[in-house]
C-alpha atoms as a PDB file:
ATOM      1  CA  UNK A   1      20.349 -29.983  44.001  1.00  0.00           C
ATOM      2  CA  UNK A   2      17.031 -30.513  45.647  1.00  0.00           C
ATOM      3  CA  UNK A   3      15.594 -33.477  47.333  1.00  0.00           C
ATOM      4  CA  UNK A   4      11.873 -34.234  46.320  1.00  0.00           C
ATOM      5  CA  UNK A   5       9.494 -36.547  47.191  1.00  0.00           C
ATOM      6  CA  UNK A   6       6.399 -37.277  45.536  1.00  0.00           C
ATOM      7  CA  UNK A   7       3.193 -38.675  47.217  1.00  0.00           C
ATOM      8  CA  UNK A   8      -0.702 -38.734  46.321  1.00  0.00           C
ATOM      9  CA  UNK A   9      -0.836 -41.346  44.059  1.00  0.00           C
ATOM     10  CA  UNK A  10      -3.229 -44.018  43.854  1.00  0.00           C
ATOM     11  CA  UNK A  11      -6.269 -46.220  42.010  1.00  0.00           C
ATOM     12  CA  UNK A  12      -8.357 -44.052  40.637  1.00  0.00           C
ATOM     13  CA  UNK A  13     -11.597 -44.642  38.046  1.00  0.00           C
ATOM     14  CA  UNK A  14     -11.706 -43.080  34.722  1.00  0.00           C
ATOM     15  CA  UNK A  15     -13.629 -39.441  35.517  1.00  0.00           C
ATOM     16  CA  UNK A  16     -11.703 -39.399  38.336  1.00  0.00           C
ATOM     17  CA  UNK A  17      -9.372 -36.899  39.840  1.00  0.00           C
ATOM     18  CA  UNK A  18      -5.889 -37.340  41.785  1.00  0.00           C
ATOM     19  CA  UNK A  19      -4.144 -34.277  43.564  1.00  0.00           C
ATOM     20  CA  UNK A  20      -0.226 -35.339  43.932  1.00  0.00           C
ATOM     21  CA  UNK A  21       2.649 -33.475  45.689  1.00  0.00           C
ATOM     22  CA  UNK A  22       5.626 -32.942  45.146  1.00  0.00           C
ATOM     23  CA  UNK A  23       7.708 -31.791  48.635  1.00  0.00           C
ATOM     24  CA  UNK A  24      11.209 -30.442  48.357  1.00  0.00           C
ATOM     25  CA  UNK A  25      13.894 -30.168  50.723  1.00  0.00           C
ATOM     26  CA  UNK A  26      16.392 -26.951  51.005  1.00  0.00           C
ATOM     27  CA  UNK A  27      15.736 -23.167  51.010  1.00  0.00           C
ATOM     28  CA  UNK A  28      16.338 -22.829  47.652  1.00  0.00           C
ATOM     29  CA  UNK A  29      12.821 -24.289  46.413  1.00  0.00           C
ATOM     30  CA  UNK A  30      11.490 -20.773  45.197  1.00  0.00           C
ATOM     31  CA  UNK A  31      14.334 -20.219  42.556  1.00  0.00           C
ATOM     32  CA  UNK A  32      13.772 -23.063  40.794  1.00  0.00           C
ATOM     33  CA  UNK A  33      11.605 -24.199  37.609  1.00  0.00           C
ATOM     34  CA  UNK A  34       9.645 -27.540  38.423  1.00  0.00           C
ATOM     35  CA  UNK A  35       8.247 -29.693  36.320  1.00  0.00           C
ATOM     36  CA  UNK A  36       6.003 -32.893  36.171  1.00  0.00           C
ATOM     37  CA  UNK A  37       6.643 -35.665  34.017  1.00  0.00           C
ATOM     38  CA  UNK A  38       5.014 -39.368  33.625  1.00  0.00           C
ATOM     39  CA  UNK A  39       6.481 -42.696  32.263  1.00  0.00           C
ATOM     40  CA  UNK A  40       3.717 -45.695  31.012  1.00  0.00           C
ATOM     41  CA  UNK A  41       5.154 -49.048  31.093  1.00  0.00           C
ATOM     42  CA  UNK A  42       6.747 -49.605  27.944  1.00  0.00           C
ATOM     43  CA  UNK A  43       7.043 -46.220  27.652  1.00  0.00           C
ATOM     44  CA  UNK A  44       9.783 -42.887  27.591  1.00  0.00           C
ATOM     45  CA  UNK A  45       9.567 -40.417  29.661  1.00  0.00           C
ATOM     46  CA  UNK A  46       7.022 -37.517  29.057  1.00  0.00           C
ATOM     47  CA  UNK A  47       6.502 -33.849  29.614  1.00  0.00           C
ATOM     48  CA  UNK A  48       3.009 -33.195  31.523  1.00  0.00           C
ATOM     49  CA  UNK A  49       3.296 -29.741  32.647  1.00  0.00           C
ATOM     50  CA  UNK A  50       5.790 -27.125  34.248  1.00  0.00           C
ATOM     51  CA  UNK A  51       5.275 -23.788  36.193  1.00  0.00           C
ATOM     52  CA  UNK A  52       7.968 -21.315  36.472  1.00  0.00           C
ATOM     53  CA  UNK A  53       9.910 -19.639  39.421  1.00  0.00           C
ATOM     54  CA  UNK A  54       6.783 -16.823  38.489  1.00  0.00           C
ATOM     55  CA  UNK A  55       4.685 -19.388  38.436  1.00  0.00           C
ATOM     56  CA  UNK A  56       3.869 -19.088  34.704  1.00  0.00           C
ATOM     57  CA  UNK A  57       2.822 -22.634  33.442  1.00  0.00           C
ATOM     58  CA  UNK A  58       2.703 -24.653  30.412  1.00  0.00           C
ATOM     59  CA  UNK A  59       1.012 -28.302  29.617  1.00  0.00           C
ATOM     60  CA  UNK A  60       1.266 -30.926  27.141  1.00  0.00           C
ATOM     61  CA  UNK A  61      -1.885 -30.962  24.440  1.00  0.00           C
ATOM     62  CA  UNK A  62      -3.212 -34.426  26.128  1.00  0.00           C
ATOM     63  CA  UNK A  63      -3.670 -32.987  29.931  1.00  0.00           C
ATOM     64  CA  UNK A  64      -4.597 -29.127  28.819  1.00  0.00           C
ATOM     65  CA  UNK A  65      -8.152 -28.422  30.291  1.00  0.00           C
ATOM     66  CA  UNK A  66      -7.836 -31.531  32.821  1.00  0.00           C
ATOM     67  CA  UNK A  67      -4.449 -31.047  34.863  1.00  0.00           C
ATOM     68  CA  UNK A  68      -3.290 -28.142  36.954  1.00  0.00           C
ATOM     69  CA  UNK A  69      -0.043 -27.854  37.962  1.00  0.00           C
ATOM     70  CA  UNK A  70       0.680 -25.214  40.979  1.00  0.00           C
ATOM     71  CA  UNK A  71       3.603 -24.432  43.812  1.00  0.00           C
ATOM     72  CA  UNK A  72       3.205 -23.360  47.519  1.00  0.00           C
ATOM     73  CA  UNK A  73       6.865 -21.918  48.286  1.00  0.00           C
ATOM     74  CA  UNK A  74       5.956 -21.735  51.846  1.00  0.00           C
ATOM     75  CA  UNK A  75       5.701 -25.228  51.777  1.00  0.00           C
ATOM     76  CA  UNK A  76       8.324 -26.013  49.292  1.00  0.00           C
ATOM     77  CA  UNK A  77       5.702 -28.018  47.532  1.00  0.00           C
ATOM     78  CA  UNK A  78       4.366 -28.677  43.924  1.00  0.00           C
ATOM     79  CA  UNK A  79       1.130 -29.825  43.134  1.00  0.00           C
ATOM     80  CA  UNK A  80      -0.533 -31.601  40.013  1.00  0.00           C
ATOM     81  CA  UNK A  81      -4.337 -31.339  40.183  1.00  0.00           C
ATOM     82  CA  UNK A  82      -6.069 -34.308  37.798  1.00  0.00           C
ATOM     83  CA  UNK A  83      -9.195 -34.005  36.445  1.00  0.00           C
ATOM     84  CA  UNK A  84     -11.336 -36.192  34.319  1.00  0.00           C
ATOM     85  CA  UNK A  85      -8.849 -38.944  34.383  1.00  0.00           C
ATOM     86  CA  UNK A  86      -8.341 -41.747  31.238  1.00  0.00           C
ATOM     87  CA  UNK A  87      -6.887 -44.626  31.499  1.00  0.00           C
ATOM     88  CA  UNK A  88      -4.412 -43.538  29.311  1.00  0.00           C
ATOM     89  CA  UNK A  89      -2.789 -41.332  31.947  1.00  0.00           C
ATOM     90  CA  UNK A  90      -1.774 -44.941  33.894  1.00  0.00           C
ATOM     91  CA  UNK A  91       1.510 -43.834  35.015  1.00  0.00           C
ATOM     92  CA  UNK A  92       4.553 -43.149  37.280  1.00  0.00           C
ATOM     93  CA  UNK A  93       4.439 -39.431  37.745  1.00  0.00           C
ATOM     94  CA  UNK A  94       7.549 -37.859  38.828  1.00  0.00           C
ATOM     95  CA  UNK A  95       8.605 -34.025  39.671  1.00  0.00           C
ATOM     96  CA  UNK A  96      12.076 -32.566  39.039  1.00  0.00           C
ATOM     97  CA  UNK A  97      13.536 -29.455  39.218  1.00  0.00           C
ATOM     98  CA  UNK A  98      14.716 -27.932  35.849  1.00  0.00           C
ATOM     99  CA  UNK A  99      18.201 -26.245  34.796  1.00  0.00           C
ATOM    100  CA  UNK A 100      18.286 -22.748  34.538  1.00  0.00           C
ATOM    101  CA  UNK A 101      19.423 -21.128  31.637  1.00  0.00           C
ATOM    102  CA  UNK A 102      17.454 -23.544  29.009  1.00  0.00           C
ATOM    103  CA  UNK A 103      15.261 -22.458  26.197  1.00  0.00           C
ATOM    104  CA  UNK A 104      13.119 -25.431  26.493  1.00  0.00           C
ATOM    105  CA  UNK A 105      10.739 -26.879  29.416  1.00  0.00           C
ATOM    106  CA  UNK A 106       9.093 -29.994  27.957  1.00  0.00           C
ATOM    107  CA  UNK A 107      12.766 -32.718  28.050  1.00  0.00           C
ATOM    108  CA  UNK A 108      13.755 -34.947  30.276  1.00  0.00           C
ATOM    109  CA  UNK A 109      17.033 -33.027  29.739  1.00  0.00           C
ATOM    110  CA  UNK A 110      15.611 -30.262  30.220  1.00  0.00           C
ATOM    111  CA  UNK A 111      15.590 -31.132  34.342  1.00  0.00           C
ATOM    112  CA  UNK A 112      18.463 -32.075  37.057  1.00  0.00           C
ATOM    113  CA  UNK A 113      16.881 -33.727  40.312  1.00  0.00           C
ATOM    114  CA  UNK A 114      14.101 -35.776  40.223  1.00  0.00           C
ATOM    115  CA  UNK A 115      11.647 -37.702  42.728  1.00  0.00           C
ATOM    116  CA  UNK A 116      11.194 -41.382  43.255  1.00  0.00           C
ATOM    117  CA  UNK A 117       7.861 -41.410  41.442  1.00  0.00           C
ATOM    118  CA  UNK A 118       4.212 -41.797  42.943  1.00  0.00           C
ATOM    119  CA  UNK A 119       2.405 -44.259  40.724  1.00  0.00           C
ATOM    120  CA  UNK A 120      -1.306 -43.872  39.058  1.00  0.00           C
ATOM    121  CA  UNK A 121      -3.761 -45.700  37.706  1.00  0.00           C
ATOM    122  CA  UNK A 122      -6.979 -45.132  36.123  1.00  0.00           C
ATOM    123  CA  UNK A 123      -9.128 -48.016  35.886  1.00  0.00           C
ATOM    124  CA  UNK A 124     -11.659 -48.200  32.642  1.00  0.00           C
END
């Protein structure tokens, strides 16, 4: 279990970019899989991007080309660089650290502890 805390959230117009953080507590940070996800009113839950304890990354179609996801294990901190945003990407953005052992990166179920959320919104 890890203790995270997101932050960097904010109003944003559409074009915009957003960097948000993601800081963990423990000295286990640098074993673990992280993962950003983002829930729209209304909405479930959904996969925006991951990067692995080797830092080897994936994204979901809609943010590839626009979002960068990154880690600084010296500062036990993730980061989600976002580029060009739409309005669509209005959201609660939340990190989370994900099991080991899974096949898959891009479920909820996928992940264990999570963050409270930093919210973001992209005005048209």
């Amino acid at each position: 279990q890890v203790q995270l805390v997101e932050s960097g959230g904010g109003l944003v117009q559409a074009g915009g970019s957003l960097r948000l953080s993601c800081a963990a507590s423990g000295r286990t940070f640098s074993t673990y899989d992280m993962g950003w996800f983002r829930q729209a009113p209304g909405k479930e839950r959904e996969f925006v991007a991951a990067i692995t304890r080797d830092t080897n990354v994936i994204y979901t179609d809609s943010v590839k080309g626009r979002f960068t996801i990154s880690r600084d294990n010296a500062a036990n901190t993730v980061y989600l660089q976002m580029n060009s945003l739409k309005p669509e990407d209005t959201a609660v953005y939340y990190c989370a650290t994900r099991k080991p052992y899974t096949p898959t990166y891009g479920r909820v179920s996928d992940y264990d502890s999570w963050g409270q959320g930093t919210q973001v919104t992209v005005s048209s």
